[in-house]
Protein backbone atom coordinates (compact mmCIF):
# COMPACT_ATOMS: atom_id res chain seq x y z
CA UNK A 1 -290.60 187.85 -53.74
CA UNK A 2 -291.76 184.73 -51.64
CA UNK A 3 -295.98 184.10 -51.41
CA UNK A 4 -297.29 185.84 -48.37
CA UNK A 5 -300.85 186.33 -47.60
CA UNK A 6 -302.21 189.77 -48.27
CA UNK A 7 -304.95 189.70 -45.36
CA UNK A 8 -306.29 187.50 -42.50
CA UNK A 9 -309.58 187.62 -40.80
CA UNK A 10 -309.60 187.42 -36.86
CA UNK A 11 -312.94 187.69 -34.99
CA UNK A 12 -315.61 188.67 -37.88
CA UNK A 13 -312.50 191.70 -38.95
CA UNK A 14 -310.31 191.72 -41.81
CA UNK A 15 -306.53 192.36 -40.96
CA UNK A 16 -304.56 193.76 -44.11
CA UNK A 17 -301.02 192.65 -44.53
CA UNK A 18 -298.47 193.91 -43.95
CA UNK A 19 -298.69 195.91 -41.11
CA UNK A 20 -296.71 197.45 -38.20
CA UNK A 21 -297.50 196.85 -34.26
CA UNK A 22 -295.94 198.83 -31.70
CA UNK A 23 -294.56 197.51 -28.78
CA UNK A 24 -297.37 198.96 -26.05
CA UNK A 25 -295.13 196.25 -23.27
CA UNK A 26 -297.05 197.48 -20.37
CA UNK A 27 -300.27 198.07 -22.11
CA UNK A 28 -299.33 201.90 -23.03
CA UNK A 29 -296.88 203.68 -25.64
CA UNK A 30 -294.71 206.12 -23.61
CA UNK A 31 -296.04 209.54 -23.92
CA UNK A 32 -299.13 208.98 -26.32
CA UNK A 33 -302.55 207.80 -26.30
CA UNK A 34 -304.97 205.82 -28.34
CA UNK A 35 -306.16 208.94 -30.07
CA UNK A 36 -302.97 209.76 -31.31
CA UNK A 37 -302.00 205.96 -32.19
CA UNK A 38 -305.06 206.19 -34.64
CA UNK A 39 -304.20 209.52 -35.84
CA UNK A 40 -300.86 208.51 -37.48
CA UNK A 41 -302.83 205.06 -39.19
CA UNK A 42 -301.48 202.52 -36.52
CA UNK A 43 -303.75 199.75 -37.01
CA UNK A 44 -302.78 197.68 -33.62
CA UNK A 45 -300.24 196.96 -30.69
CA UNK A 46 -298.46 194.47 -28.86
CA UNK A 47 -298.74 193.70 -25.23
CA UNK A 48 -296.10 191.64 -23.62
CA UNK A 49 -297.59 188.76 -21.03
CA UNK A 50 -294.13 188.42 -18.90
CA UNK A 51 -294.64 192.09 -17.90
CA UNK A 52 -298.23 192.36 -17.37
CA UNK A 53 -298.10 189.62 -14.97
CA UNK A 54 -296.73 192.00 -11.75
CA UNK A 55 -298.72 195.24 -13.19
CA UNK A 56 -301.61 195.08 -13.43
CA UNK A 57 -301.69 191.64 -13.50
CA UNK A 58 -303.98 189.11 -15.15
CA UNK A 59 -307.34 189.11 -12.79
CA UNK A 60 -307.09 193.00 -12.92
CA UNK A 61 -307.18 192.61 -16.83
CA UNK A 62 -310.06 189.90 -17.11
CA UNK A 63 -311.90 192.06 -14.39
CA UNK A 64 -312.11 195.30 -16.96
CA UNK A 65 -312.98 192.58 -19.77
CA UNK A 66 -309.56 193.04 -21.50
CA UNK A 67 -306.31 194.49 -21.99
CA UNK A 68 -308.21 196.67 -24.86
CA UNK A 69 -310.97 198.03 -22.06
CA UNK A 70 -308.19 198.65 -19.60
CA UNK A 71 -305.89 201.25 -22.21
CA UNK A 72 -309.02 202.50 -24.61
CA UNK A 73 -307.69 201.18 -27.39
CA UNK A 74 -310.38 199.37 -29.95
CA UNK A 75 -307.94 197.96 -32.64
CA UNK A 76 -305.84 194.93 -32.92
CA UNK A 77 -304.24 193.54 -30.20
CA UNK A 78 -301.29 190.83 -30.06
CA UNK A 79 -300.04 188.98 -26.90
CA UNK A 80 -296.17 188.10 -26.57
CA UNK A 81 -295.75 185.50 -24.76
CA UNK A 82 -292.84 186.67 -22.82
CA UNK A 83 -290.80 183.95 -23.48
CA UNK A 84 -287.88 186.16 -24.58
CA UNK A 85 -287.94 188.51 -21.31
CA UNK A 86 -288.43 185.64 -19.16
CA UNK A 87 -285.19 183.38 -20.55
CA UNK A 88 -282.98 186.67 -20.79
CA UNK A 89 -283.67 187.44 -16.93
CA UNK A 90 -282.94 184.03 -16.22
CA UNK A 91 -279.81 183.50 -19.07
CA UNK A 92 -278.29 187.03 -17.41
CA UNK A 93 -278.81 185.77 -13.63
CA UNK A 94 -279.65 182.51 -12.81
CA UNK A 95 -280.57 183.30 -9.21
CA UNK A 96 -283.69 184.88 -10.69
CA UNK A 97 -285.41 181.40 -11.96
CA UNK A 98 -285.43 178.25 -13.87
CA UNK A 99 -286.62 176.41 -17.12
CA UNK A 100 -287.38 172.82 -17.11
CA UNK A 101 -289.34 171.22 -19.57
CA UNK A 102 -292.66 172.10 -17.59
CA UNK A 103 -292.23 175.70 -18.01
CA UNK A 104 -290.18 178.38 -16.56
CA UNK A 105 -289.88 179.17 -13.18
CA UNK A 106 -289.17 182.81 -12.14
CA UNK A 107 -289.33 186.06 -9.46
CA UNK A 108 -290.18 189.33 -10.37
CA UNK A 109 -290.72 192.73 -7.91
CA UNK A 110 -294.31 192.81 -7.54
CA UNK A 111 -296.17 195.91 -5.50
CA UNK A 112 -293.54 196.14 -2.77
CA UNK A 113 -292.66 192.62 -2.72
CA UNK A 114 -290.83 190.12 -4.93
CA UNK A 115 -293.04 187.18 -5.99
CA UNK A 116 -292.38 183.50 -7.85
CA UNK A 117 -293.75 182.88 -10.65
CA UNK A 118 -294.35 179.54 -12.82
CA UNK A 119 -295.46 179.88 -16.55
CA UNK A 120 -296.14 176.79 -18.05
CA UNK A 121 -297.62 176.32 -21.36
CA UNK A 122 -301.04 176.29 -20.52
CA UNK A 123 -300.26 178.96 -17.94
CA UNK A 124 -299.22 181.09 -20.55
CA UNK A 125 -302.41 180.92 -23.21
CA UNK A 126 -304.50 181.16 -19.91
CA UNK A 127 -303.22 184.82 -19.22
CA UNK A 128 -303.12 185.23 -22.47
CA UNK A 129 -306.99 184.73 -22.69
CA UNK A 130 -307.69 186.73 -20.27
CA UNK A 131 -305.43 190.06 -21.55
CA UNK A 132 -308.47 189.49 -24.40
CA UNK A 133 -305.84 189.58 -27.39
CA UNK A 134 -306.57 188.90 -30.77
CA UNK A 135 -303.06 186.99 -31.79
CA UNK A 136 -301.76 184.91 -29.07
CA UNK A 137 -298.02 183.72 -29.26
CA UNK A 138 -297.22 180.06 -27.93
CA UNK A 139 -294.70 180.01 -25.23
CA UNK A 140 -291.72 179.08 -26.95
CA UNK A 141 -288.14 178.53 -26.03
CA UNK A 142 -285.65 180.93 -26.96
CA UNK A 143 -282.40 180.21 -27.94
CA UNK A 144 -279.21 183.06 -26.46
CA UNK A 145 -276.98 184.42 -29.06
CA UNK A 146 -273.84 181.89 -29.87
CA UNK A 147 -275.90 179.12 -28.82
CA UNK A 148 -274.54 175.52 -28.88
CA UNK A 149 -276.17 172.68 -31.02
CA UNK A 150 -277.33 170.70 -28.09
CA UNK A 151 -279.11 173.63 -26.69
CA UNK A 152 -280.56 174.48 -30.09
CA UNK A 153 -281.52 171.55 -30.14
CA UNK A 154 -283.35 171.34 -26.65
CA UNK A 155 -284.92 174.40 -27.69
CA UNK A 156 -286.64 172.95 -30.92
CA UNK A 157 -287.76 169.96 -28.53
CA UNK A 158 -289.07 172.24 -25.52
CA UNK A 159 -290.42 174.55 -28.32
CA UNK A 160 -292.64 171.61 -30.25
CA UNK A 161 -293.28 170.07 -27.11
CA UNK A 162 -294.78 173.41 -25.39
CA UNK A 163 -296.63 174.08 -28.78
CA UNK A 164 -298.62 170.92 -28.35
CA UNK A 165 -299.68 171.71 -24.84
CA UNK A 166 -300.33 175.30 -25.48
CA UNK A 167 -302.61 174.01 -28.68
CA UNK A 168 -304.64 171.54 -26.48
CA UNK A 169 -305.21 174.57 -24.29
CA UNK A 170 -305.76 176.93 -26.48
CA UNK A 171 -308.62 174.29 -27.69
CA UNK A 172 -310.11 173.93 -24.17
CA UNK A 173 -310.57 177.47 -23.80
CA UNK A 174 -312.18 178.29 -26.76
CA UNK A 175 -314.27 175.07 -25.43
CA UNK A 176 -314.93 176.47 -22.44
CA UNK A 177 -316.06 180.12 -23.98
CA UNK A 178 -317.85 178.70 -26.52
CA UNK A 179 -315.70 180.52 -29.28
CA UNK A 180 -315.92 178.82 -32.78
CA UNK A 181 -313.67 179.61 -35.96
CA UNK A 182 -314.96 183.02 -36.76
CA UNK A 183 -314.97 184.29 -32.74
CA UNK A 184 -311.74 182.96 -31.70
CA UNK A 185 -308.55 184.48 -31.42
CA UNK A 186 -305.43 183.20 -33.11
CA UNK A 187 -302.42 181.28 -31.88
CA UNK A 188 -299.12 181.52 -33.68
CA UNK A 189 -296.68 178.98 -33.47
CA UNK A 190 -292.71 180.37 -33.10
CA UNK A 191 -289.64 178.90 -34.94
CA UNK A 192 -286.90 178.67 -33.42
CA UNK A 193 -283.36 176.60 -34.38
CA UNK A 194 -280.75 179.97 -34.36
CA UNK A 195 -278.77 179.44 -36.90
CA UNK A 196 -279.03 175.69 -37.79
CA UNK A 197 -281.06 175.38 -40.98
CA UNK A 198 -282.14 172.11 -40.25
CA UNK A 199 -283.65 172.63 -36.56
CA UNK A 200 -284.98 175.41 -38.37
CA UNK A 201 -286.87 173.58 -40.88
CA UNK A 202 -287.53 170.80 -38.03
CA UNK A 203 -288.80 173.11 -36.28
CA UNK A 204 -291.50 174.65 -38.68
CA UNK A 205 -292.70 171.05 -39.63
CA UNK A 206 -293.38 169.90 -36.58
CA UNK A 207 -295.36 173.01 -35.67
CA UNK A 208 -297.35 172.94 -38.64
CA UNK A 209 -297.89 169.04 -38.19
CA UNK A 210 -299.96 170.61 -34.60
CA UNK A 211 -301.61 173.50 -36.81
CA UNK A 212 -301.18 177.10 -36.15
CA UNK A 213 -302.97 180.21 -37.35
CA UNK A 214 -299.41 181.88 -38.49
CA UNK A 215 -295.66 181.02 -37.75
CA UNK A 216 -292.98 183.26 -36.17
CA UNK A 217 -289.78 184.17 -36.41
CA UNK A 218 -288.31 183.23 -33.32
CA UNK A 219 -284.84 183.19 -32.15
CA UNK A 220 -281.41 185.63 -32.73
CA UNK A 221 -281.83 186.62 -36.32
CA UNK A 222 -278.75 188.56 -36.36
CA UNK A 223 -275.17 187.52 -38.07
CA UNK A 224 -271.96 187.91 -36.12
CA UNK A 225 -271.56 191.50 -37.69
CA UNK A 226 -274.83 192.22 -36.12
CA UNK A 227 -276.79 192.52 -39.32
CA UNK A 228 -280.12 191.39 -39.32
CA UNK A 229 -279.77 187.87 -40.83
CA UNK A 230 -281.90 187.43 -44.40
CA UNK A 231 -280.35 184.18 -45.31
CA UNK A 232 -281.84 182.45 -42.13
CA UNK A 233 -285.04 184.50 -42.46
CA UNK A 234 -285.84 183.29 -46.11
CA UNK A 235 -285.11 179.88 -45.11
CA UNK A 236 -287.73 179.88 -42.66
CA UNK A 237 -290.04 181.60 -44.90
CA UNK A 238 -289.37 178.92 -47.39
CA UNK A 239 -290.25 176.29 -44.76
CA UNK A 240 -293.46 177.71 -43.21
CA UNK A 241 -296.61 177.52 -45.32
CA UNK A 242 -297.34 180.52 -48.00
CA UNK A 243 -300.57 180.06 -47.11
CA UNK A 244 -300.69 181.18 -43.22
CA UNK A 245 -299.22 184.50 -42.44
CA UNK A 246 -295.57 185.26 -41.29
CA UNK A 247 -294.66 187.03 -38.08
CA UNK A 248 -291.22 188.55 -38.28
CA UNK A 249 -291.05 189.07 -33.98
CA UNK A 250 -288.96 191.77 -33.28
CA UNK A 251 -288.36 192.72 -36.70
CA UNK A 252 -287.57 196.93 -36.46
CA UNK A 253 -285.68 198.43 -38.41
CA UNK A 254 -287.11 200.55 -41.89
CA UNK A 255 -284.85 198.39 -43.97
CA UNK A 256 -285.71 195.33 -42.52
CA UNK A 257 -289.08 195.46 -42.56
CA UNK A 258 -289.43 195.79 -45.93
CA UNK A 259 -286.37 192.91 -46.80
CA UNK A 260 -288.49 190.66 -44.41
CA UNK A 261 -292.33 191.58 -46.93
CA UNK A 262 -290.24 190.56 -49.91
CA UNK A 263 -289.03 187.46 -48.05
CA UNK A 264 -292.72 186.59 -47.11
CA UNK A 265 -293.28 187.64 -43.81
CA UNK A 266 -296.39 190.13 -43.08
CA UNK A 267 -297.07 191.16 -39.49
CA UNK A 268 -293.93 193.23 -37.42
CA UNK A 269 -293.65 194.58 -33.94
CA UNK A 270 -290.19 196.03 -32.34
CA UNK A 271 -289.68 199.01 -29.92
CA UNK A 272 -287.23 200.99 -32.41
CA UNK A 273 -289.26 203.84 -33.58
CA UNK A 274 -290.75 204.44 -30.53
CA UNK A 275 -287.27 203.82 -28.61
CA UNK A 276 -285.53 205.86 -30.93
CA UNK A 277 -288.18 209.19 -31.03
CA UNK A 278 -287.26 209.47 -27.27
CA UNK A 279 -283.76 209.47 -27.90
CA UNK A 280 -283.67 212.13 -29.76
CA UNK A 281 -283.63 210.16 -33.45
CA UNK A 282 -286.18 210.36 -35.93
CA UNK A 283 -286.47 208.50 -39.21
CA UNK A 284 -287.52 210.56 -42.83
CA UNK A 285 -287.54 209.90 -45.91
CA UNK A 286 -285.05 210.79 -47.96
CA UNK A 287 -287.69 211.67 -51.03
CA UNK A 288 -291.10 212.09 -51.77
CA UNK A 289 -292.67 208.35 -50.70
CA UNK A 290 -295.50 209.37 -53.91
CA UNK A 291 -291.77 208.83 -56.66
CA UNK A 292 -291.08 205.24 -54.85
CA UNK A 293 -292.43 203.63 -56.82
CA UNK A 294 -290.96 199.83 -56.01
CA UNK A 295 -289.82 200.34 -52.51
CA UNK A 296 -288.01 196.64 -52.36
CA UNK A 297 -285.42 197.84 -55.09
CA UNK A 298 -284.46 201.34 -53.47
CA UNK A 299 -281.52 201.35 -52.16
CA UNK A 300 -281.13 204.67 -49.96
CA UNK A 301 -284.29 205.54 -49.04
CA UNK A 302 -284.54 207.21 -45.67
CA UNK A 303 -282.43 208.54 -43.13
CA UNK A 304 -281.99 209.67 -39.24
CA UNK A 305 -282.49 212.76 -38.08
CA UNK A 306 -280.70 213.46 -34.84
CA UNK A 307 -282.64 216.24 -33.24
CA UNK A 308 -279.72 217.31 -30.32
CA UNK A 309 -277.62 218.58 -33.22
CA UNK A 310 -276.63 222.51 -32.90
CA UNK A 311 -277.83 222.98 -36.69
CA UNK A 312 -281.49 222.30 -35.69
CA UNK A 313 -281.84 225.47 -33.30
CA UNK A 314 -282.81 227.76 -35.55
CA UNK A 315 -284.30 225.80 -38.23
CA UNK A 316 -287.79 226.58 -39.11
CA UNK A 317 -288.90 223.54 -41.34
CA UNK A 318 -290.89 220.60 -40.09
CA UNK A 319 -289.37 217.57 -39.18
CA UNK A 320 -290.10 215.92 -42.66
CA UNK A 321 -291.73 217.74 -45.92
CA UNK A 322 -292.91 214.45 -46.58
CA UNK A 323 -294.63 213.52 -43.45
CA UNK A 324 -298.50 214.82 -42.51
CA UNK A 325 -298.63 213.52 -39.12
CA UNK A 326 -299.28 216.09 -36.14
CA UNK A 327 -295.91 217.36 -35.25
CA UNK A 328 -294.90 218.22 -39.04
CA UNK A 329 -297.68 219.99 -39.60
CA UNK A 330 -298.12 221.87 -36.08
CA UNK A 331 -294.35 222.37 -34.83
CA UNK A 332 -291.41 223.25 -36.21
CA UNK A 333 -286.90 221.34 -35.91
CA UNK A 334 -286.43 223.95 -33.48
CA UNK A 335 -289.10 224.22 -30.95
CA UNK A 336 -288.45 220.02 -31.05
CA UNK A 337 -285.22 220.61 -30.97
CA UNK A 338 -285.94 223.28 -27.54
CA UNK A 339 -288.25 220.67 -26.12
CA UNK A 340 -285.81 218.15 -25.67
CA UNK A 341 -283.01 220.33 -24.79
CA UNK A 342 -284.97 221.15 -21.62
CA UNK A 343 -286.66 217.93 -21.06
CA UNK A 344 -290.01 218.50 -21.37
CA UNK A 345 -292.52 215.26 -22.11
CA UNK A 346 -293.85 217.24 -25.43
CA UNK A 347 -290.82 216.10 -26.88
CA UNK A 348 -291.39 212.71 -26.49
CA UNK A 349 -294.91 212.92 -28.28
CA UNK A 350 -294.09 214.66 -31.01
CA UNK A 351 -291.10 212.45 -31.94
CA UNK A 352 -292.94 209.43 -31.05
CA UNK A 353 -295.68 210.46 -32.99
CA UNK A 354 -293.63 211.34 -36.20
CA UNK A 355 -291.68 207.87 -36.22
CA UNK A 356 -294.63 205.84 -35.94
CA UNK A 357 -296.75 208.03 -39.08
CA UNK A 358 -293.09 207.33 -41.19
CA UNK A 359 -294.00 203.58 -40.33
CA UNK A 360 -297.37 203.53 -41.13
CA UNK A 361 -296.02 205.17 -44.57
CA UNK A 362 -293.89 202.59 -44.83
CA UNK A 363 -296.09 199.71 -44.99
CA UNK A 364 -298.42 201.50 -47.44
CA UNK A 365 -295.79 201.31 -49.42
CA UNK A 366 -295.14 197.49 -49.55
CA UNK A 367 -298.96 197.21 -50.30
């Protein structure tokens, strides 16, 4: 296993490692609320900048004191930068906006009406200071899938470049609020370079060189077979400091997430498991979590459960024997299984719920 830190301490608070964050994009998980995010052990959440800008929007957000005072929610809280959302729009149509070395340039449908917006570097740890999160991401720029080297290599430029300036802002503000070492948030730097080792590595010196709280794994991190990519991922672990911890962005899947602990990395977000519980697939384990007893040499060790099959009509048992979250011990494969065949929103918490407890599971194990 590669060093990783075990814990970091943001704002007075201890933050174990590793642990899980839902994707809350909007400030909510679809069809759940903060009661039930405790319930199952989630310990925080991801917001996502780019699409909090049209609703509610920032000054809506700093109004109400925070992104946390706005959903009820009391635990950790990081703040994407939206740097992936906003270069996809643009990469898929690029009517919609621009990037330039100043920032990115872009129009979204805002309350009726469609609206420009320009997100430079110190644009984006601005908003991100007043969403009130506790790990703020630099805006970085990301690199499409099949990218070319001169275009990985203007990302690693734009990327080091905008780190700088969103560092000196980052500064100013916690200036400006008077926040010192132990009241501040934390900014993570992202590394980006696709799949060029060396604008990898370039990547992750210069960023240290400015001096980040953590590093990310930015970037496509998938082969061309579509597997998640673990050579490229321990390379970039091997580059980034043991000491600060590793943020494997966008990093979902069961399997992955614990490859990506034994390679190092420590905090995880991704919308799979809550994606996937309202699509009718939910994750179990395959045995009793209590017998794993080294969960980074099982090979095997969960499986789907696809809740629109015909064999889960009549079938009494709870969604896992090895799961104590709300819908396992309450309900039973086929009331879920009735709930979703006629589409009502109970479905959608009770799988949601169930997918995230497996997770929290999960990362007890890698403790």
């Amino acid at each position: 296993m590669i060093k990783r830190v075990d814990s970091i301490k943001i704002k007075g608070k201890e933050m174990e490692l590793p642990v899980f964050f839902p994707d809350a994009t909007r400030a909510v998980i679809r069809s759940i609320d903060s009661q039930d995010l405790e319930n199952v052990d989630v310990k925080g959440l991801i917001v996502n900048t780019y699409h909090l800008l049209s609703q509610p929007g920032p000054s809506v957000l700093k109004s109400l004191g925070g992104v946390k005072n706005f959903m009820g929610w009391n635990n950790w809280i990081i703040s994407d930068s939206g740097g992936f959302q906003m270069f996809s729009l643009i990469q898929k149509n690029k009517s919609l906006g621009k990037i330039t070395k100043d920032g990115v340039t872009f129009h979204l449908n805002s309350k009726g009406g469609r609206k420009k917006y320009q997100i430079t570097p110190e644009k984006c740890i601005q908003i991100q200071f007043d969403i009130g999160s506790d790990i703020m991401i630099l805006l970085d720029y990301f690199t499409p899938f099949n990218a070319k080297d001169e275009e990985i290599k203007l990302s690693v430029d734009w990327t080091i470049e905008w780190g700088k300036r969103c560092k000196d802002e980052f500064e100013k503000q916690c200036k400006m609020r008077k926040l010192n070492d132990s009241t501040r948030p934390h900014l993570f730097g992202v590394v980006q370079g696709a799949h060029n080792k060396n604008e990898r590595e370039r990547c992750a010196v210069e960023l240290e060189k400015i001096g980040f709280d953590g590093y990310g794994l930015g970037g496509w991190t998938f082969n061309d077979e579509g597997e998640i990519d673990l050579d490229i991922i321990e390379h970039i672990a091997n580059v980034t400091p043991g000491t600060k911890p590793r943020y494997g962005l966008g990093i979902g899947n069961p399997q992955a997430v614990v490859d990506c602990v034994r390679l190092g990395y420590g905090i995880f977000d991704c919308v799979l498991p809550t994606r996937d519980a309202r699509h009718e697939r939910l994750y179990v384990f395959k045995k009793d979590p209590k017998e794993i007893k080294d969960i980074y040499s099982e090979k095997d060790w969960y499986e789907y459960l696809y809740i629109s099959r015909e064999k889960y009509v009549r079938d009494g048992g709870p969604i896992s024997k090895f799961c104590d979250c709300h819908a396992c011990r309450n309900y039973n494969l086929s009331y879920l299984h009735h709930l979703f065949t006629i589409g009502d929103s109970l479905a959608w918490r009770l799988a949601t719920i169930h997918n995230l407890r497996m997770y929290s599971m999960i990362m007890d194990l890698c403790n």
